[in-house]
C-alpha atoms as a PDB file:
ATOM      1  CA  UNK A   1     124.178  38.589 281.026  1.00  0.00           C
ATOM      2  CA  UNK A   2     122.033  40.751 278.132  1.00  0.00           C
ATOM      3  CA  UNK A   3     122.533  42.995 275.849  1.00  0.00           C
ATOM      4  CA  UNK A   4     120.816  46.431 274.723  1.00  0.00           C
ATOM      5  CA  UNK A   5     119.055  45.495 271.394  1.00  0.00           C
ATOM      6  CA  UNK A   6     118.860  48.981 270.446  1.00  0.00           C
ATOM      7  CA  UNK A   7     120.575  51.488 268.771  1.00  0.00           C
ATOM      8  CA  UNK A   8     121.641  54.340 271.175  1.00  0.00           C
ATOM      9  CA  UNK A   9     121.001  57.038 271.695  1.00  0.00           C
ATOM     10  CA  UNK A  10     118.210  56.372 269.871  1.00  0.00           C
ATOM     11  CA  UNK A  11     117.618  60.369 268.582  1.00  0.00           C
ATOM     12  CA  UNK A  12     120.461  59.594 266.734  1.00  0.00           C
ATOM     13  CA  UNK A  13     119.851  55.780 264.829  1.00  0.00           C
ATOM     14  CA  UNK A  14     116.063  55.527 264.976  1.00  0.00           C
ATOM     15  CA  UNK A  15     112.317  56.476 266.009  1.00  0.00           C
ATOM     16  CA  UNK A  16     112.220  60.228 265.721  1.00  0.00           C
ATOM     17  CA  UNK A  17     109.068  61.863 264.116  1.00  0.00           C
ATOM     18  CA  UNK A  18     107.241  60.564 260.502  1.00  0.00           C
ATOM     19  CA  UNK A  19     107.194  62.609 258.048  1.00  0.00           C
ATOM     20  CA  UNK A  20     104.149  64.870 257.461  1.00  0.00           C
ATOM     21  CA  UNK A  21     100.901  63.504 255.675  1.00  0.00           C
ATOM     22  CA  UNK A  22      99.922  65.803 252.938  1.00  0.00           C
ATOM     23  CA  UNK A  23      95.927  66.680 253.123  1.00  0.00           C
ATOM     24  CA  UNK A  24      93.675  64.101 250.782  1.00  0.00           C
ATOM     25  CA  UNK A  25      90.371  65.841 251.843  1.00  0.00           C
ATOM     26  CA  UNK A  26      88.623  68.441 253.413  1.00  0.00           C
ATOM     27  CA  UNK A  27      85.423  68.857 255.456  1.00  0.00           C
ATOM     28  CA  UNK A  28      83.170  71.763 255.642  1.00  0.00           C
ATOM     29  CA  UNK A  29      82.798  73.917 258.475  1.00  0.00           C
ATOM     30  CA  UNK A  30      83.863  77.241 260.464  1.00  0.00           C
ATOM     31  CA  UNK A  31      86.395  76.892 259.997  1.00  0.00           C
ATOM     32  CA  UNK A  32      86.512  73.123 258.185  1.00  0.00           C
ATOM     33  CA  UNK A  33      89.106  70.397 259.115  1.00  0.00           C
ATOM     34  CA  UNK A  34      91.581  68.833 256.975  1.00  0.00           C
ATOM     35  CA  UNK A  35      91.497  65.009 257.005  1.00  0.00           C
ATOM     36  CA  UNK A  36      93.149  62.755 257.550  1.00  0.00           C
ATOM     37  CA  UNK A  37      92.990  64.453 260.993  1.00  0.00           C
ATOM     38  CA  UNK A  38      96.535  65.904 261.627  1.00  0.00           C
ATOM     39  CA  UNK A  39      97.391  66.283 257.850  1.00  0.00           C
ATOM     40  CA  UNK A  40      99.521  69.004 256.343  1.00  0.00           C
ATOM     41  CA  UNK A  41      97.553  71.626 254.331  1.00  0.00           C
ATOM     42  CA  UNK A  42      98.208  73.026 251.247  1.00  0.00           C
ATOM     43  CA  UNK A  43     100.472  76.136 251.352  1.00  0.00           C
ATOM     44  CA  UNK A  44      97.907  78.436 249.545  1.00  0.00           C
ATOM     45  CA  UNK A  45      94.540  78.571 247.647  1.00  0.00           C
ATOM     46  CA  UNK A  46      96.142  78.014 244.428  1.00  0.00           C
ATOM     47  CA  UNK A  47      98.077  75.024 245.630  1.00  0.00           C
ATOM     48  CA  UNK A  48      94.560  73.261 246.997  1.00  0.00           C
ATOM     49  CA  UNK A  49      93.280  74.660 243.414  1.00  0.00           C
ATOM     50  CA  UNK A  50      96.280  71.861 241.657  1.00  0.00           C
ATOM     51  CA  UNK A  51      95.698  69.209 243.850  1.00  0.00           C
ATOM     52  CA  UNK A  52      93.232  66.714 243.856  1.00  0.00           C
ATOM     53  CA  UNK A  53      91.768  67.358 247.324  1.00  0.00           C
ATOM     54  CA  UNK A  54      88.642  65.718 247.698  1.00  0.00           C
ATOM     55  CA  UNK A  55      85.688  67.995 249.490  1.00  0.00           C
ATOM     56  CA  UNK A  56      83.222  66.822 251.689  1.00  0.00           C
ATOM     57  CA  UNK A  57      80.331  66.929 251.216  1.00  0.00           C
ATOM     58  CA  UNK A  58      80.774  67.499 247.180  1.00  0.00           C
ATOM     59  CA  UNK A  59      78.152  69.418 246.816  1.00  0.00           C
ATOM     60  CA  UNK A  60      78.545  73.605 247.633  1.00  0.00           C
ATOM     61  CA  UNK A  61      79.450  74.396 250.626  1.00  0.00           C
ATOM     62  CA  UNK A  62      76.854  76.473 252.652  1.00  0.00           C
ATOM     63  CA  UNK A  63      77.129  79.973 253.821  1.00  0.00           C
ATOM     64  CA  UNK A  64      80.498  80.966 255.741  1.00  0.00           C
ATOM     65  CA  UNK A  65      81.547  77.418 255.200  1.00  0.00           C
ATOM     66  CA  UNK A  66      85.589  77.260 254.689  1.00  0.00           C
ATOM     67  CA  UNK A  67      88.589  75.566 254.991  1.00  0.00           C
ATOM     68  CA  UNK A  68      91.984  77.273 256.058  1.00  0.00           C
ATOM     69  CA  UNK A  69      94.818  76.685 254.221  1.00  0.00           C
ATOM     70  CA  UNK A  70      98.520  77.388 255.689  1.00  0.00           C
ATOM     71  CA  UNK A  71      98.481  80.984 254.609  1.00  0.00           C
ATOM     72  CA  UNK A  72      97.126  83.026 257.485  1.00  0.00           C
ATOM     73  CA  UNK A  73      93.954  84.932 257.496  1.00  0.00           C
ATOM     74  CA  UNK A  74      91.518  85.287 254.714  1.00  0.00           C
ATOM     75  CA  UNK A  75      93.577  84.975 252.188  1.00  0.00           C
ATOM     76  CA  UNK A  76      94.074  81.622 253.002  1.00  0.00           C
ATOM     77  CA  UNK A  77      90.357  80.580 253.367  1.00  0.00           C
ATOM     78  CA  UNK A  78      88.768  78.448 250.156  1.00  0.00           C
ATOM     79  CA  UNK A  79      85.482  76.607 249.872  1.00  0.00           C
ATOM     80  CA  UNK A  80      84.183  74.264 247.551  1.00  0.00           C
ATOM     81  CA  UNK A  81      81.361  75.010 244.737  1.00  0.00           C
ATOM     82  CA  UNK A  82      80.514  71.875 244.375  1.00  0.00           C
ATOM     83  CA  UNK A  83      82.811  71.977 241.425  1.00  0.00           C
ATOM     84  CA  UNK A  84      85.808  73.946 242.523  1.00  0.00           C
ATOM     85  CA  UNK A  85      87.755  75.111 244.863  1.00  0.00           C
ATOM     86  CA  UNK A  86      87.394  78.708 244.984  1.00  0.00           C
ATOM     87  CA  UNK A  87      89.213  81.602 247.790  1.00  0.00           C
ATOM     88  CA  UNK A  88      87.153  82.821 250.994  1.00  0.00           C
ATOM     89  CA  UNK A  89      84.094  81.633 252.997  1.00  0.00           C
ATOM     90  CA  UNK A  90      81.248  80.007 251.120  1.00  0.00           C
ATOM     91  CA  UNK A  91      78.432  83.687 250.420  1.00  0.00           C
END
């Protein structure tokens, strides 16, 4: 005879989802991607302005280029300068 080597119910003692990964870098594009690839955004332009983000490439982004941050609509949008992070789509 066994026994269950697990806790149970297990949504209750274990597993469950990990915690979200903060963003560490971002990619240009139309939009552009956050990366690692299903990592948390920043909340705002301002917050991706604080952080230490790292663009790529890191030189300017080219025209309409732009990443989306978790604030909705173009607000939210920010490319890189090739110095800063800076709101909207690369001009």
């Amino acid at each position: 005879m066994g026994y269950f080597d697990q806790s149970y119910p297990p949504s209750l003692w274990g597993g469950g989802q990990p915690a979200p990964v903060p963003a560490t870098g971002a990619t240009a594009g139309i939009p552009g991607a956050w990366t690692p690839a299903g990592s948390v955004p920043p909340d705002d332009v301002a917050e991706l302005q604080a952080s230490s983000i790292v663009a790529s490439p890191q030189t300017g982004w080219t025209t309409g280029q732009y990443v989306q941050t978790a604030t909705v609509g173009a607000a939210g949008r920010a490319t890189w300068t090739g110095t800063d992070w800076v709101g909207g789509a690369a001009p």
